[in-house]
PDB file of N, CA and C in Angstrom:
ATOM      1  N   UNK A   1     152.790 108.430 170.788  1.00  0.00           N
ATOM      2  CA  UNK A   1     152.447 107.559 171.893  1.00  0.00           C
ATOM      3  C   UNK A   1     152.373 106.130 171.364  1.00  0.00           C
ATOM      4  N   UNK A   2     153.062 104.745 171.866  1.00  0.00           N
ATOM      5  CA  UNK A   2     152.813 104.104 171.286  1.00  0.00           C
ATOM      6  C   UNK A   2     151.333 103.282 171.981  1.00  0.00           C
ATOM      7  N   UNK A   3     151.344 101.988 171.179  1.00  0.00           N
ATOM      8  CA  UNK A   3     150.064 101.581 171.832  1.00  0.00           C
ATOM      9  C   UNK A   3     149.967 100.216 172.881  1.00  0.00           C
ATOM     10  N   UNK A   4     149.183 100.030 173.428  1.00  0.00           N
ATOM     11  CA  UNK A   4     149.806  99.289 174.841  1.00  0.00           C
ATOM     12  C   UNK A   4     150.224  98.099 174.919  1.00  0.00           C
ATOM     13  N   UNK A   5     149.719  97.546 173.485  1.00  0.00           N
ATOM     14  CA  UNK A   5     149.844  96.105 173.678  1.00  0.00           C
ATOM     15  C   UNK A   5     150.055  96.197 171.957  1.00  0.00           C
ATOM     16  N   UNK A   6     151.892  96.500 171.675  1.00  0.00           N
ATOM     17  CA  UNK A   6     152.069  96.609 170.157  1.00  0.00           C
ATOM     18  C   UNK A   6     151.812  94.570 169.856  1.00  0.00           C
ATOM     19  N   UNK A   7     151.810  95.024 168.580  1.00  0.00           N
ATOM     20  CA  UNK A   7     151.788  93.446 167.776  1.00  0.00           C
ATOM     21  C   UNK A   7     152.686  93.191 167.584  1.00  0.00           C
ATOM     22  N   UNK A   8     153.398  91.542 167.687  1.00  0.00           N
ATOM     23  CA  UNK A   8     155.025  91.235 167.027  1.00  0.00           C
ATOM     24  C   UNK A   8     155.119  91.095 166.217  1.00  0.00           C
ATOM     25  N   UNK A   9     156.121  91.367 165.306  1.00  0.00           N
ATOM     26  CA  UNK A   9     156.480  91.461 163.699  1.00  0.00           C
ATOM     27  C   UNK A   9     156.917  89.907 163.388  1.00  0.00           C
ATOM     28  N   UNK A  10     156.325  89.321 164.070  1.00  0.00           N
ATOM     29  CA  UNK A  10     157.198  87.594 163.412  1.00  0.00           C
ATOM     30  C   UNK A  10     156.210  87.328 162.822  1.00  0.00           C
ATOM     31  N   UNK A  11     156.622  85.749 161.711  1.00  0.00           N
ATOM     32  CA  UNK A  11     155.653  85.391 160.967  1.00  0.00           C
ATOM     33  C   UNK A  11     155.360  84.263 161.287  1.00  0.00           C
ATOM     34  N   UNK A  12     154.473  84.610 162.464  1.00  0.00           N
ATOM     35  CA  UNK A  12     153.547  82.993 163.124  1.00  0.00           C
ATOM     36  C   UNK A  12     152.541  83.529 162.146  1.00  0.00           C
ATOM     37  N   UNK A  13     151.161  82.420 161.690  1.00  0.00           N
ATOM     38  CA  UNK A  13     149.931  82.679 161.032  1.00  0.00           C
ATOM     39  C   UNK A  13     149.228  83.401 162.097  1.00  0.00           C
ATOM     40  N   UNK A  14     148.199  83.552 161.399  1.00  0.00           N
ATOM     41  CA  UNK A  14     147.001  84.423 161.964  1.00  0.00           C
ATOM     42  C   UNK A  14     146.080  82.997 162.635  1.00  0.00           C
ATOM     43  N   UNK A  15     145.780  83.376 164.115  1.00  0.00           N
ATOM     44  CA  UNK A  15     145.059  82.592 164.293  1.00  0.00           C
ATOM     45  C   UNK A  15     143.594  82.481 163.750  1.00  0.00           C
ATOM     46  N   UNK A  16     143.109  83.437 163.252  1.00  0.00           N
ATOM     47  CA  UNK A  16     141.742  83.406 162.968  1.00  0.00           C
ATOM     48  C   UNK A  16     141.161  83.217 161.873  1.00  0.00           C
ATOM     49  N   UNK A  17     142.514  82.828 160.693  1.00  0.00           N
ATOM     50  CA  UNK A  17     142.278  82.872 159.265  1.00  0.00           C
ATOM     51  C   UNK A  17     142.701  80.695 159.333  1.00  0.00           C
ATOM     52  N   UNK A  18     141.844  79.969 158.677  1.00  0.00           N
ATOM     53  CA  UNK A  18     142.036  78.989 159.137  1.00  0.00           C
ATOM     54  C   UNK A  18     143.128  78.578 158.032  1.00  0.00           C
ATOM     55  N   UNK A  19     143.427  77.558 158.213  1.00  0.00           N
ATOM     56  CA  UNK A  19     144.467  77.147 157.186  1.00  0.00           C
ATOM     57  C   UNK A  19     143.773  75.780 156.463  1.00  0.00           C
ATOM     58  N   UNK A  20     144.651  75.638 155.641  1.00  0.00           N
ATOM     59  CA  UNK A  20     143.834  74.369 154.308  1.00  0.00           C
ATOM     60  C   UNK A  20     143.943  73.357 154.576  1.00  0.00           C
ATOM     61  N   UNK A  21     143.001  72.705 154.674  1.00  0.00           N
ATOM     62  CA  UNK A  21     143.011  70.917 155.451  1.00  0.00           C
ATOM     63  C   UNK A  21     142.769  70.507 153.751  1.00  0.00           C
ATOM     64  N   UNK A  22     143.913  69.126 153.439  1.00  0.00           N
ATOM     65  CA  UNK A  22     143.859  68.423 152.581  1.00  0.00           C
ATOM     66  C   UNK A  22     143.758  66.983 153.573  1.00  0.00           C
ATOM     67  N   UNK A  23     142.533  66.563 152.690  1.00  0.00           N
ATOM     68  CA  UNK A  23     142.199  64.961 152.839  1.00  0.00           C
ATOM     69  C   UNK A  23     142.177  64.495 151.754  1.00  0.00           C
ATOM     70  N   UNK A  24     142.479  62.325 152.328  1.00  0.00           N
ATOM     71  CA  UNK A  24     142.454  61.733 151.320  1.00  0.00           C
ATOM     72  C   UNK A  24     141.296  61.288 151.206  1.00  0.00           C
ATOM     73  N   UNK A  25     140.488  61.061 150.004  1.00  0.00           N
ATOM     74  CA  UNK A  25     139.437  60.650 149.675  1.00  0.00           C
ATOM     75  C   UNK A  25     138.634  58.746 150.064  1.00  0.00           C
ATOM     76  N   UNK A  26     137.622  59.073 150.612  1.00  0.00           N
ATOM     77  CA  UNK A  26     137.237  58.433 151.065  1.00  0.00           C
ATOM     78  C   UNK A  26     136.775  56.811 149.815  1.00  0.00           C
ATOM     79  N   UNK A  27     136.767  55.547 150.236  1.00  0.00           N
ATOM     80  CA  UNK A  27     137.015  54.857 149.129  1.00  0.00           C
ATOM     81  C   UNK A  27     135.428  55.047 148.567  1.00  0.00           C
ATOM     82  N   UNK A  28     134.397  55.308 149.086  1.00  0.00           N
ATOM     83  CA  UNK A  28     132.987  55.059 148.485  1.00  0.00           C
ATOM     84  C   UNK A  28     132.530  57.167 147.735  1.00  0.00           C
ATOM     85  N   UNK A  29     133.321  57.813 147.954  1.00  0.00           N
ATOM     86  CA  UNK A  29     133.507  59.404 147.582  1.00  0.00           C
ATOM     87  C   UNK A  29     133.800  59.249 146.133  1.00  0.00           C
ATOM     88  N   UNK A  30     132.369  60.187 145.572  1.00  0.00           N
ATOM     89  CA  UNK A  30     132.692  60.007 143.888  1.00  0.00           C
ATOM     90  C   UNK A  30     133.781  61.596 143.828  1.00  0.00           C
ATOM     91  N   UNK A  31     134.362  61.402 142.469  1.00  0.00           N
ATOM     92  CA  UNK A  31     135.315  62.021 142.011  1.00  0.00           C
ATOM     93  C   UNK A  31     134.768  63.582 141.409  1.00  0.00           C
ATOM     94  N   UNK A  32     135.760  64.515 141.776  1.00  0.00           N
ATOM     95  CA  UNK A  32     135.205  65.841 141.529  1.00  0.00           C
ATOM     96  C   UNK A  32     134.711  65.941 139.792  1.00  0.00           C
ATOM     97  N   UNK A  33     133.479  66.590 139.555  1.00  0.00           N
ATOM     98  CA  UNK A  33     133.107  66.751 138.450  1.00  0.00           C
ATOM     99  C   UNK A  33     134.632  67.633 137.532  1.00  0.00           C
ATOM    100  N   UNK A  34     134.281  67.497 136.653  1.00  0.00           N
ATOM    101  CA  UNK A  34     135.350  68.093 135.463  1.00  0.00           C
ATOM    102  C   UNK A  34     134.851  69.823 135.222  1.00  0.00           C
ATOM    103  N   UNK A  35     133.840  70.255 135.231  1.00  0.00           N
ATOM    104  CA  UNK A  35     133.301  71.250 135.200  1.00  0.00           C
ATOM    105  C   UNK A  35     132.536  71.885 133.958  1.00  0.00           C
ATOM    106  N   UNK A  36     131.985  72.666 133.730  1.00  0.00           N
ATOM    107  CA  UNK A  36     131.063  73.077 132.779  1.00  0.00           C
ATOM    108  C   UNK A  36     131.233  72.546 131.441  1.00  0.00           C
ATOM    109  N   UNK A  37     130.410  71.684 130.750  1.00  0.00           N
ATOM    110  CA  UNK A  37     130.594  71.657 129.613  1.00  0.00           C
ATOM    111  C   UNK A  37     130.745  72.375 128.579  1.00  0.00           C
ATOM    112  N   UNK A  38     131.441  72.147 127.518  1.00  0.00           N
ATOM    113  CA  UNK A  38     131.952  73.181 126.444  1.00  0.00           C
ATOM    114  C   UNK A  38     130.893  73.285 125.228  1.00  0.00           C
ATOM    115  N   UNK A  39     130.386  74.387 125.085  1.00  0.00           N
ATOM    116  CA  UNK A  39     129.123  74.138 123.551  1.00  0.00           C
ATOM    117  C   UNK A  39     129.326  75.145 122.924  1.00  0.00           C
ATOM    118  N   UNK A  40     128.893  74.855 121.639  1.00  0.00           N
ATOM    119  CA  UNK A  40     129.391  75.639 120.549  1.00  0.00           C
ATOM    120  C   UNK A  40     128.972  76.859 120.968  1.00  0.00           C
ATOM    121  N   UNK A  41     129.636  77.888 120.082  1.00  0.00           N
ATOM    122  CA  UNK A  41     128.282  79.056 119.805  1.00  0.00           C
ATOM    123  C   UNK A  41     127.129  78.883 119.375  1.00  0.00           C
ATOM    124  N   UNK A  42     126.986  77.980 118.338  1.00  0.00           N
ATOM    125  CA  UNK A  42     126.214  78.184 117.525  1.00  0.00           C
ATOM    126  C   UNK A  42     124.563  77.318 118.456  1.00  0.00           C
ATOM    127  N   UNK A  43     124.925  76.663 119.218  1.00  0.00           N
ATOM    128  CA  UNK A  43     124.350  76.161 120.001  1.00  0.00           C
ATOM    129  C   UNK A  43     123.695  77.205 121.206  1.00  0.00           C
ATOM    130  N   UNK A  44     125.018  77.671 121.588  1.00  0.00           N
ATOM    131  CA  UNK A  44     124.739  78.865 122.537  1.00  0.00           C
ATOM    132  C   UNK A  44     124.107  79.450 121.922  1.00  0.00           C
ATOM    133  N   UNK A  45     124.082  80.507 121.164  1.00  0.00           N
ATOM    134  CA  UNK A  45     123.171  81.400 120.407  1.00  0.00           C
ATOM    135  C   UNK A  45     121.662  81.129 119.708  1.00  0.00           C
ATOM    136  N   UNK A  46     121.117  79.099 119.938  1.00  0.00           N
ATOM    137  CA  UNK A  46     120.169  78.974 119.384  1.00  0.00           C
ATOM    138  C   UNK A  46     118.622  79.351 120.176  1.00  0.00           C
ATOM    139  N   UNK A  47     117.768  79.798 119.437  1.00  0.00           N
ATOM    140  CA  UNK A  47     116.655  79.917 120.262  1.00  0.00           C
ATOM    141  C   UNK A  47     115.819  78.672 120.501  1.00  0.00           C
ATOM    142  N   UNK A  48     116.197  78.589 121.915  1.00  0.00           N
ATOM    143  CA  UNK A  48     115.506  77.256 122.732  1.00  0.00           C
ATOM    144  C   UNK A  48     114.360  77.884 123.453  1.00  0.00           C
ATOM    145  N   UNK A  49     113.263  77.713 123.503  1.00  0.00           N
ATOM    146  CA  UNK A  49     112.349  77.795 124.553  1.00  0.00           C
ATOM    147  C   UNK A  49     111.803  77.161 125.796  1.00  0.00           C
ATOM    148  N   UNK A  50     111.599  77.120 127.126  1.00  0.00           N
ATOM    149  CA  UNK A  50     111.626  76.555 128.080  1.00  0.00           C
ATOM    150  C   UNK A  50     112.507  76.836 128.904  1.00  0.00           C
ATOM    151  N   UNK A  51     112.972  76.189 130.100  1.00  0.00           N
ATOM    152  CA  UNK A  51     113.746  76.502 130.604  1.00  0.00           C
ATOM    153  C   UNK A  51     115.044  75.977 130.411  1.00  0.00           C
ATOM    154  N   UNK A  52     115.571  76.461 129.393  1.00  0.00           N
ATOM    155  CA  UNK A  52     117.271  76.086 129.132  1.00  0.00           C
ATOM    156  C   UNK A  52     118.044  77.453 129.106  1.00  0.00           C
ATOM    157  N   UNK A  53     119.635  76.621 128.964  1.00  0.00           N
ATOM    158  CA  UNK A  53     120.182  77.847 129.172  1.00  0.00           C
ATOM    159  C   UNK A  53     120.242  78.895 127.657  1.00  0.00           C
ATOM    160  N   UNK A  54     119.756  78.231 126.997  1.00  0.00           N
ATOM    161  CA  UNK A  54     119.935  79.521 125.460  1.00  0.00           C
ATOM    162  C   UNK A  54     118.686  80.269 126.195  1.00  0.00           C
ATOM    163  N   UNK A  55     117.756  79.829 126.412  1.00  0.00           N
ATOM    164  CA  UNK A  55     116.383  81.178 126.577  1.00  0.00           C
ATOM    165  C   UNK A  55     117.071  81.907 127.677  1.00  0.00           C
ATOM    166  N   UNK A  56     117.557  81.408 129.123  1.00  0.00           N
ATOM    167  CA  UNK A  56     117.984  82.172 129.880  1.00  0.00           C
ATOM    168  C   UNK A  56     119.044  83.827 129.233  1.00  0.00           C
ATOM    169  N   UNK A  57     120.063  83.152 128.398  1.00  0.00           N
ATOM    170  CA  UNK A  57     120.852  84.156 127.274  1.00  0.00           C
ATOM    171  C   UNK A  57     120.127  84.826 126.948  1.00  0.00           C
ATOM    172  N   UNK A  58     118.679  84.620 126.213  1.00  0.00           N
ATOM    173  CA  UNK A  58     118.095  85.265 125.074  1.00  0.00           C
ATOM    174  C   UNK A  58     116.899  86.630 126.231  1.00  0.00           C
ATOM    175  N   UNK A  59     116.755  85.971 127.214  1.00  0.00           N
ATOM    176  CA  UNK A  59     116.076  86.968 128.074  1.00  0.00           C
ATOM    177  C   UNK A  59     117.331  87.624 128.594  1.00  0.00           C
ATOM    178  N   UNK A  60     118.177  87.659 129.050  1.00  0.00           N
ATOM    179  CA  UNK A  60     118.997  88.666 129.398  1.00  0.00           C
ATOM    180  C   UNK A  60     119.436  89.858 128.550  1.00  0.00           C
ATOM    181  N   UNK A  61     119.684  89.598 126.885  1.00  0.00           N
ATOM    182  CA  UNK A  61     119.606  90.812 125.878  1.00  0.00           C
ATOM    183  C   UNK A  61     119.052  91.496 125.578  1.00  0.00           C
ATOM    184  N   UNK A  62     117.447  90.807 125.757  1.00  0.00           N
ATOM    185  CA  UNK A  62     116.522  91.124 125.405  1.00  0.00           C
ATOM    186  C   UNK A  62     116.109  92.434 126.834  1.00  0.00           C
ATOM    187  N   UNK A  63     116.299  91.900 127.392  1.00  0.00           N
ATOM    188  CA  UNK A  63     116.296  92.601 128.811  1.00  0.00           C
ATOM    189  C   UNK A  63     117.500  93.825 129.034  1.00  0.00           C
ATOM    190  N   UNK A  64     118.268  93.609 128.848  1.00  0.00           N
ATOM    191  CA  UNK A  64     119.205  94.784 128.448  1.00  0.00           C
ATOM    192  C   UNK A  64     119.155  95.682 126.859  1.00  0.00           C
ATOM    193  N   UNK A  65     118.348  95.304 126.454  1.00  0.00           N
ATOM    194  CA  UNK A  65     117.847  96.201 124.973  1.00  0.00           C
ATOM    195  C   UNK A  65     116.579  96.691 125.362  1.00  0.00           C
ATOM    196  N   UNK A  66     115.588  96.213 125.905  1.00  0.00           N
ATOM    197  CA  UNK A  66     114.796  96.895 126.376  1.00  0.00           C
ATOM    198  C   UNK A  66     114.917  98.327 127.426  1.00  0.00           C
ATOM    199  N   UNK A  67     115.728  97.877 127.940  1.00  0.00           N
ATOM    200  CA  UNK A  67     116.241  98.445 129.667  1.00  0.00           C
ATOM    201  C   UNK A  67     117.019  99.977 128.292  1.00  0.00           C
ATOM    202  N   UNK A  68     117.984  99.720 127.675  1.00  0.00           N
ATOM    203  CA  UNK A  68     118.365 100.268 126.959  1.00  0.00           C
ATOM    204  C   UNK A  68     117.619 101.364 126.240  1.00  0.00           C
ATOM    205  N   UNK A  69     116.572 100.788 125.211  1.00  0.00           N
ATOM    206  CA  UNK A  69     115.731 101.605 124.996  1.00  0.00           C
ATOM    207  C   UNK A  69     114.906 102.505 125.492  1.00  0.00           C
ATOM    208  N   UNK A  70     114.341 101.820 126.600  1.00  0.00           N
ATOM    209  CA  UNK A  70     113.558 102.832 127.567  1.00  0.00           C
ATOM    210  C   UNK A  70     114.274 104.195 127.540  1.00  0.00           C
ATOM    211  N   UNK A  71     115.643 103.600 128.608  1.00  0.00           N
ATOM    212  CA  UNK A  71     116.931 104.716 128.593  1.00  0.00           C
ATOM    213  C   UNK A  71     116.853 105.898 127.604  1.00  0.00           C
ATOM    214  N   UNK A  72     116.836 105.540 126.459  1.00  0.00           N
ATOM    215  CA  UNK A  72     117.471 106.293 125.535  1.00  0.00           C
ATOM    216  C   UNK A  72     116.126 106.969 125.345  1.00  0.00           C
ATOM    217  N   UNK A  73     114.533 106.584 125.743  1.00  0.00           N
ATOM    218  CA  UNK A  73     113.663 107.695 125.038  1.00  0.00           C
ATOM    219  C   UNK A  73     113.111 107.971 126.303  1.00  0.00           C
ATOM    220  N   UNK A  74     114.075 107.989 127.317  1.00  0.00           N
ATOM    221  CA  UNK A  74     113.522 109.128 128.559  1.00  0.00           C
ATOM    222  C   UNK A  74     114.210 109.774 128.659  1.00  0.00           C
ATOM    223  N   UNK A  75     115.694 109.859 128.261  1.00  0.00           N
ATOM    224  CA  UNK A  75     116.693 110.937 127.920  1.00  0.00           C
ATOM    225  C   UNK A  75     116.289 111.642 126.805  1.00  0.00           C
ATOM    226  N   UNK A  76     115.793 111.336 125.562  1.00  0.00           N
ATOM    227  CA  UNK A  76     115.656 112.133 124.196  1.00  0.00           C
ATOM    228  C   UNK A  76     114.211 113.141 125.068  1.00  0.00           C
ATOM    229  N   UNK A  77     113.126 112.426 125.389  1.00  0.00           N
ATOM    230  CA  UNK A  77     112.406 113.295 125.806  1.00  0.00           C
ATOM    231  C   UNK A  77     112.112 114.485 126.491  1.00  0.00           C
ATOM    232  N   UNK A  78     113.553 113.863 127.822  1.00  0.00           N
ATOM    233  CA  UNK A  78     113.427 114.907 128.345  1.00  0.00           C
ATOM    234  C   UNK A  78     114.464 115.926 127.800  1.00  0.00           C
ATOM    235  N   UNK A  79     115.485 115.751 126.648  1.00  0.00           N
ATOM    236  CA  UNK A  79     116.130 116.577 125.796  1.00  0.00           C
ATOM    237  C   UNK A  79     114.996 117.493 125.204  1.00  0.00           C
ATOM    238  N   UNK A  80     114.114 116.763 125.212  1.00  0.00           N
ATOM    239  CA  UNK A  80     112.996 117.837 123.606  1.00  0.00           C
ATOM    240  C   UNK A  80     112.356 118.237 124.643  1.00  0.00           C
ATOM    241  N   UNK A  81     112.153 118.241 125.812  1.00  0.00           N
ATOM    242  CA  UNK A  81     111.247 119.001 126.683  1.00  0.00           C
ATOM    243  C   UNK A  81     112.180 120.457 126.925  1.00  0.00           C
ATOM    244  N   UNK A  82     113.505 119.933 127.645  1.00  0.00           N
ATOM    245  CA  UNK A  82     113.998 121.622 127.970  1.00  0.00           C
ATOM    246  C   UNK A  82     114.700 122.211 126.693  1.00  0.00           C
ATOM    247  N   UNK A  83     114.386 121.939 125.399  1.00  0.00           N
ATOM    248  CA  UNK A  83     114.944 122.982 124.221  1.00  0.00           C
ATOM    249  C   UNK A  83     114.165 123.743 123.926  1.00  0.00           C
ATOM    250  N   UNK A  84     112.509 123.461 124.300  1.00  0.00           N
ATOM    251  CA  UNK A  84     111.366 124.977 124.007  1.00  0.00           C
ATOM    252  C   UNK A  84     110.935 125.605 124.742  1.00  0.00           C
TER     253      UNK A  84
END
């Protein structure tokens, strides 16, 4: 059966998907940032305290090694519980 109101196979756009408006920049409009600055590792990896981004790093491992550990000694436990 087909259906009552088929769709046409041409390639007009979709009205509902909008399309890309390019403008020119306005004369008092500051210029797009360049994007994230580049830092060492060794920087990355230092322990900063406060709110920067090395502590943010250093709580997330720490937080996934914990999370980790837990893991691993509620599985061993309950291993040594059903072997006796």
């Amino acid at each position: 059966m087909a259906p009552a109101n088929p769709v046409p196979l041409d390639s007009t756009p979709d009205p509902i998907v909008p399309q890309a408006v390019l403008h020119e920049p306005a004369p008092g409009d500051q210029p797009p940032s360049p994007g994230p600055e580049l830092v060492s590792q060794q920087e990355l990896n230092a322990w900063r305290r406060g709110f920067t981004p090395q502590a943010e790093i250093w709580n997330g491992r720490l937080a996934m090694l914990g999370l980790s550990v837990g893991l691993a000694v509620l599985v061993l436990a309950r291993l040594a519980t059903h072997r006796g």
